[in-house]
C-alpha atoms as a PDB file:
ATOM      1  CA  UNK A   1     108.040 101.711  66.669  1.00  0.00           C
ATOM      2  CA  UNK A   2     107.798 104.661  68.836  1.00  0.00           C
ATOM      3  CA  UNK A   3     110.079 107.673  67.394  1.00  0.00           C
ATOM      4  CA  UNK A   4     111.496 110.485  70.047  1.00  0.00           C
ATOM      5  CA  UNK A   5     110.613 113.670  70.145  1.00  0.00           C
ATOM      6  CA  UNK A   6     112.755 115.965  68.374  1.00  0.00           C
ATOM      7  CA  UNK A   7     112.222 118.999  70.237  1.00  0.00           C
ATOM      8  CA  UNK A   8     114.505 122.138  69.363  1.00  0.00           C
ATOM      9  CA  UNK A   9     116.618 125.298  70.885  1.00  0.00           C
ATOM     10  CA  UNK A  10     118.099 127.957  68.873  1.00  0.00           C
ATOM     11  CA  UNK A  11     120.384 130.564  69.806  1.00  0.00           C
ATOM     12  CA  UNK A  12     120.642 132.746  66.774  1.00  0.00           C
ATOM     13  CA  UNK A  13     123.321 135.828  66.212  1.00  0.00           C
ATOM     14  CA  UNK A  14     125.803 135.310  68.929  1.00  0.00           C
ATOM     15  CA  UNK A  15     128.808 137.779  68.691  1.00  0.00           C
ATOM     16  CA  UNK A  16     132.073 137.255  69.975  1.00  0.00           C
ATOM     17  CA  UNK A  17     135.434 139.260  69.494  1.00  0.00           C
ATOM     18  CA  UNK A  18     137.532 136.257  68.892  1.00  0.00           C
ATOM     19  CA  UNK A  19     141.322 135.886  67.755  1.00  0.00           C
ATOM     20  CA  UNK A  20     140.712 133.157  64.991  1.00  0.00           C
ATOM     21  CA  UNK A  21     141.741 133.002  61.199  1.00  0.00           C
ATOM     22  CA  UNK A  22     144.651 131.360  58.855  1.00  0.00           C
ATOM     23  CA  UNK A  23     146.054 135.101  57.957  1.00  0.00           C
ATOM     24  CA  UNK A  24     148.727 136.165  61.114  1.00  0.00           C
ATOM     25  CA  UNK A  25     146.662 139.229  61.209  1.00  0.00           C
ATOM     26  CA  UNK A  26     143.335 137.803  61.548  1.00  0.00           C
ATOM     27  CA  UNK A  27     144.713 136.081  64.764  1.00  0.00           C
ATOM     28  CA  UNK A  28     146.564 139.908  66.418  1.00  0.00           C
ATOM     29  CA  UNK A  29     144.176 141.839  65.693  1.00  0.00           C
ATOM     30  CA  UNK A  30     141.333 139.625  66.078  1.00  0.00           C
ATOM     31  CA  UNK A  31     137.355 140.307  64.747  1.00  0.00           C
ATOM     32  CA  UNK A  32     133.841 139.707  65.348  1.00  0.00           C
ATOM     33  CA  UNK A  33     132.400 136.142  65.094  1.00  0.00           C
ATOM     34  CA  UNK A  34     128.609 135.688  65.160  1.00  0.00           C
ATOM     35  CA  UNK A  35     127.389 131.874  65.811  1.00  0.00           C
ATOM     36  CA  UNK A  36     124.455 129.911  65.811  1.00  0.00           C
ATOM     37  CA  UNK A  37     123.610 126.833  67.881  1.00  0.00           C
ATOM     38  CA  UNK A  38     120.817 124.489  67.303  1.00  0.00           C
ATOM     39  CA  UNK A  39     120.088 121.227  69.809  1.00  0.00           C
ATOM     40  CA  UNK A  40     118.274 118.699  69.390  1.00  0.00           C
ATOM     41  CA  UNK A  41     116.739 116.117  71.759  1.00  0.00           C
ATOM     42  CA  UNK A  42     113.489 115.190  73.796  1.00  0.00           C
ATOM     43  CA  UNK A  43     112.818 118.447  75.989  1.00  0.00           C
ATOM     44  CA  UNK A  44     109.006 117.581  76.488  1.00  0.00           C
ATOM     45  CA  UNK A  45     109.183 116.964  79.826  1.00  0.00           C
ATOM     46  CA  UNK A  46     110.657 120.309  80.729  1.00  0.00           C
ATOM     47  CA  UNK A  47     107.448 121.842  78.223  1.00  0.00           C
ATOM     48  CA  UNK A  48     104.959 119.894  79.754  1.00  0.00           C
ATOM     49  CA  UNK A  49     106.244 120.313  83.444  1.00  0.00           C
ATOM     50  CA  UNK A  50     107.745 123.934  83.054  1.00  0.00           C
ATOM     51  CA  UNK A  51     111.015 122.566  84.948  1.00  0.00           C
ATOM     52  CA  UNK A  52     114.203 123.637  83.579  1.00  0.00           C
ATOM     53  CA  UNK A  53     115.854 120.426  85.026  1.00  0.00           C
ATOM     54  CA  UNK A  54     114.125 118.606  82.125  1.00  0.00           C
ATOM     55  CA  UNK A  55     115.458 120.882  79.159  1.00  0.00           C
ATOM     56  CA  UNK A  56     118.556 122.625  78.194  1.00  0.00           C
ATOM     57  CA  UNK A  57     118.895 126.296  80.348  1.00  0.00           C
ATOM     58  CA  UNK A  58     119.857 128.452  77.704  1.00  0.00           C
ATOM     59  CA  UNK A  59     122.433 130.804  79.737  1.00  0.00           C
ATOM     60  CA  UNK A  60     124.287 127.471  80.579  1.00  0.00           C
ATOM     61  CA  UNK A  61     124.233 126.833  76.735  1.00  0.00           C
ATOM     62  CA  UNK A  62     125.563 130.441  75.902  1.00  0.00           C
ATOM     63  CA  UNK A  63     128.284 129.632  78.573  1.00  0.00           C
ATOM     64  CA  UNK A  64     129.684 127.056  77.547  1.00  0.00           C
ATOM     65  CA  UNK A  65     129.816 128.185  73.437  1.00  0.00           C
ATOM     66  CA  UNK A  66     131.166 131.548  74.794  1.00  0.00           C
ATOM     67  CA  UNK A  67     133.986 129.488  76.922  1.00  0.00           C
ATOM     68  CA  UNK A  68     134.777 126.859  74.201  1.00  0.00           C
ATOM     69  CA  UNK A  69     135.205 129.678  71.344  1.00  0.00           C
ATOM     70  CA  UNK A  70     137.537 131.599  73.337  1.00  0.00           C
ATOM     71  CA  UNK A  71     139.490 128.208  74.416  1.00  0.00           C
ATOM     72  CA  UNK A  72     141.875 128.613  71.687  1.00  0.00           C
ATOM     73  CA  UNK A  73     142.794 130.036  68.292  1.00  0.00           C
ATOM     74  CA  UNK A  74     141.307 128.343  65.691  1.00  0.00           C
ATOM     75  CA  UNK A  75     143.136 128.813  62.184  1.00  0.00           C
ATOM     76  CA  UNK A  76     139.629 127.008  60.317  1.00  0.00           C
ATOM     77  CA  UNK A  77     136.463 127.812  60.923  1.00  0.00           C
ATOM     78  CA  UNK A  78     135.767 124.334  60.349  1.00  0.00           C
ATOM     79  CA  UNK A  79     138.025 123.231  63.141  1.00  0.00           C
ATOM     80  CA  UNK A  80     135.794 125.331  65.537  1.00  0.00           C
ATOM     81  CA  UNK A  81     132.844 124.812  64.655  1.00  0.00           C
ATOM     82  CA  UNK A  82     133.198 121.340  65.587  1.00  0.00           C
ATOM     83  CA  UNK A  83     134.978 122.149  68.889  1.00  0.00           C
ATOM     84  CA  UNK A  84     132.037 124.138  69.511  1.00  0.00           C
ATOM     85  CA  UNK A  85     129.970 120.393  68.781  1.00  0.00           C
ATOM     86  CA  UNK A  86     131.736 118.543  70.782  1.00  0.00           C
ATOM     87  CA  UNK A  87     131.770 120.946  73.861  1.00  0.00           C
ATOM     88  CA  UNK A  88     127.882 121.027  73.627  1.00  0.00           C
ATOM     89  CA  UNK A  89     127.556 117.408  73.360  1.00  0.00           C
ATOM     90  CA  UNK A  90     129.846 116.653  76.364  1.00  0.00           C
ATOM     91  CA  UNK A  91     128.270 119.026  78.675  1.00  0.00           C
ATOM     92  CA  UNK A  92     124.378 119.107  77.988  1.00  0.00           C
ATOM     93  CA  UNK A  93     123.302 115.046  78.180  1.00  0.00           C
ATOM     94  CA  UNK A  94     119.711 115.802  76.565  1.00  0.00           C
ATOM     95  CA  UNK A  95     121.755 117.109  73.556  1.00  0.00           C
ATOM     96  CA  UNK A  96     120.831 114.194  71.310  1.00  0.00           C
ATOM     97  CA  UNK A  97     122.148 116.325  68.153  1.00  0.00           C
ATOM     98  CA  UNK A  98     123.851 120.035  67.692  1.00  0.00           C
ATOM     99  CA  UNK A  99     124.249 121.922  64.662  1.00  0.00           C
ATOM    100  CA  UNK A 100     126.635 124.903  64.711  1.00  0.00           C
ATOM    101  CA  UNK A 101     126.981 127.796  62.515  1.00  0.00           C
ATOM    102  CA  UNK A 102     130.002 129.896  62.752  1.00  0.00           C
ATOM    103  CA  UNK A 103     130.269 133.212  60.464  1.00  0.00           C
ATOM    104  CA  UNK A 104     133.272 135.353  59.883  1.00  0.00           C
ATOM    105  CA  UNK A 105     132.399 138.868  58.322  1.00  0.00           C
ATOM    106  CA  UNK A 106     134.784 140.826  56.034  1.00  0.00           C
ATOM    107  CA  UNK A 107     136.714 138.104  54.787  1.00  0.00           C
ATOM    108  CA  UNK A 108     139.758 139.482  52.538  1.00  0.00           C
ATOM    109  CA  UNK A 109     138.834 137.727  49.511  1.00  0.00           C
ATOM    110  CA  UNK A 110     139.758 140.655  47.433  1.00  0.00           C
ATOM    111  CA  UNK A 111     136.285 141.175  46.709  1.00  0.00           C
ATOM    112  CA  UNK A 112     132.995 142.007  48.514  1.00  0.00           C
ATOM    113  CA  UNK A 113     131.515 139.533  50.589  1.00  0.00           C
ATOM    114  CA  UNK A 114     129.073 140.013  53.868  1.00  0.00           C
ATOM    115  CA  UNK A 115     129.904 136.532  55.160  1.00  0.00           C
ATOM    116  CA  UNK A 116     131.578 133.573  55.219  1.00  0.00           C
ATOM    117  CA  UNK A 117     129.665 130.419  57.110  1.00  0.00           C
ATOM    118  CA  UNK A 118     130.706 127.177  57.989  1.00  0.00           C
ATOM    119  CA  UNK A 119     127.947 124.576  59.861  1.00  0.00           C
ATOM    120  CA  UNK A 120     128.729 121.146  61.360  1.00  0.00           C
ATOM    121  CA  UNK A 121     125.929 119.008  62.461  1.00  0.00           C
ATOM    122  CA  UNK A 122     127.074 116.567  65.056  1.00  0.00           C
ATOM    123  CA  UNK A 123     124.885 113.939  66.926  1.00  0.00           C
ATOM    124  CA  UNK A 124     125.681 112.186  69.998  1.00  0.00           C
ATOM    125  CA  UNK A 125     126.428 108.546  69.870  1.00  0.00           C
ATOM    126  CA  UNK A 126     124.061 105.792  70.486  1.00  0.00           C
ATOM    127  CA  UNK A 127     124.752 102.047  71.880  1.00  0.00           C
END
């Protein structure tokens, strides 16, 4: 049984002044979000042919998280994260599987804290 490729593009450290959060303030005053996106999929043709038709063009990819992160106001970082999926999934058909990290710094925890992550892993669906 022949198994795909599994070929992969990262986009690490994204930042984007967003307006997200479950505190009222989070969502005036908004912060800085930082995300990662990792897809998944057979991209060999575009490395063997060094055609960007074949792979995923990773301005197009930026795009299109930048867009779908600013589409609303997420109260979970949960909820967005998987937004984020879905959006990537819809528009980029070679997308076979996305994982998405989305970090919040400063969290009021009433303690100190760097970070707080979520990650969803989504794959597309196969018939």
């Amino acid at each position: 049984m022949h198994t795909p490729l599994r070929d992969r593009i990262r986009l690490h450290g994204i930042q984007i002044y967003a307006h997200h959060g479950a505190l009222e303030e989070e969502r005036t005053l908004g912060q800085l979000f930082e995300l990662d996106c990792e897809v998944a999929g057979d991209f060999g043709r575009g490395g063997s042919g060094d055609d960007l038709y074949w792979t995923v063009d990773y301005t197009l990819l930026f795009r299109e998280l930048e867009r779908a992160f600013l589409a609303d106001s997420y109260r979970l970082l949960e909820t967005c994260a998987t937004e984020l999926a879905k959006a990537v999934l819809t528009k980029f058909a070679s997308v076979d599987e996305v994982i998405i990290r989305v970090r919040k710094p400063h969290v009021p925890m009433g303690g100190v804290i760097r970070t707080v992550e979520v990650e969803v892993v989504r794959s597309r669906e196969h018939d």
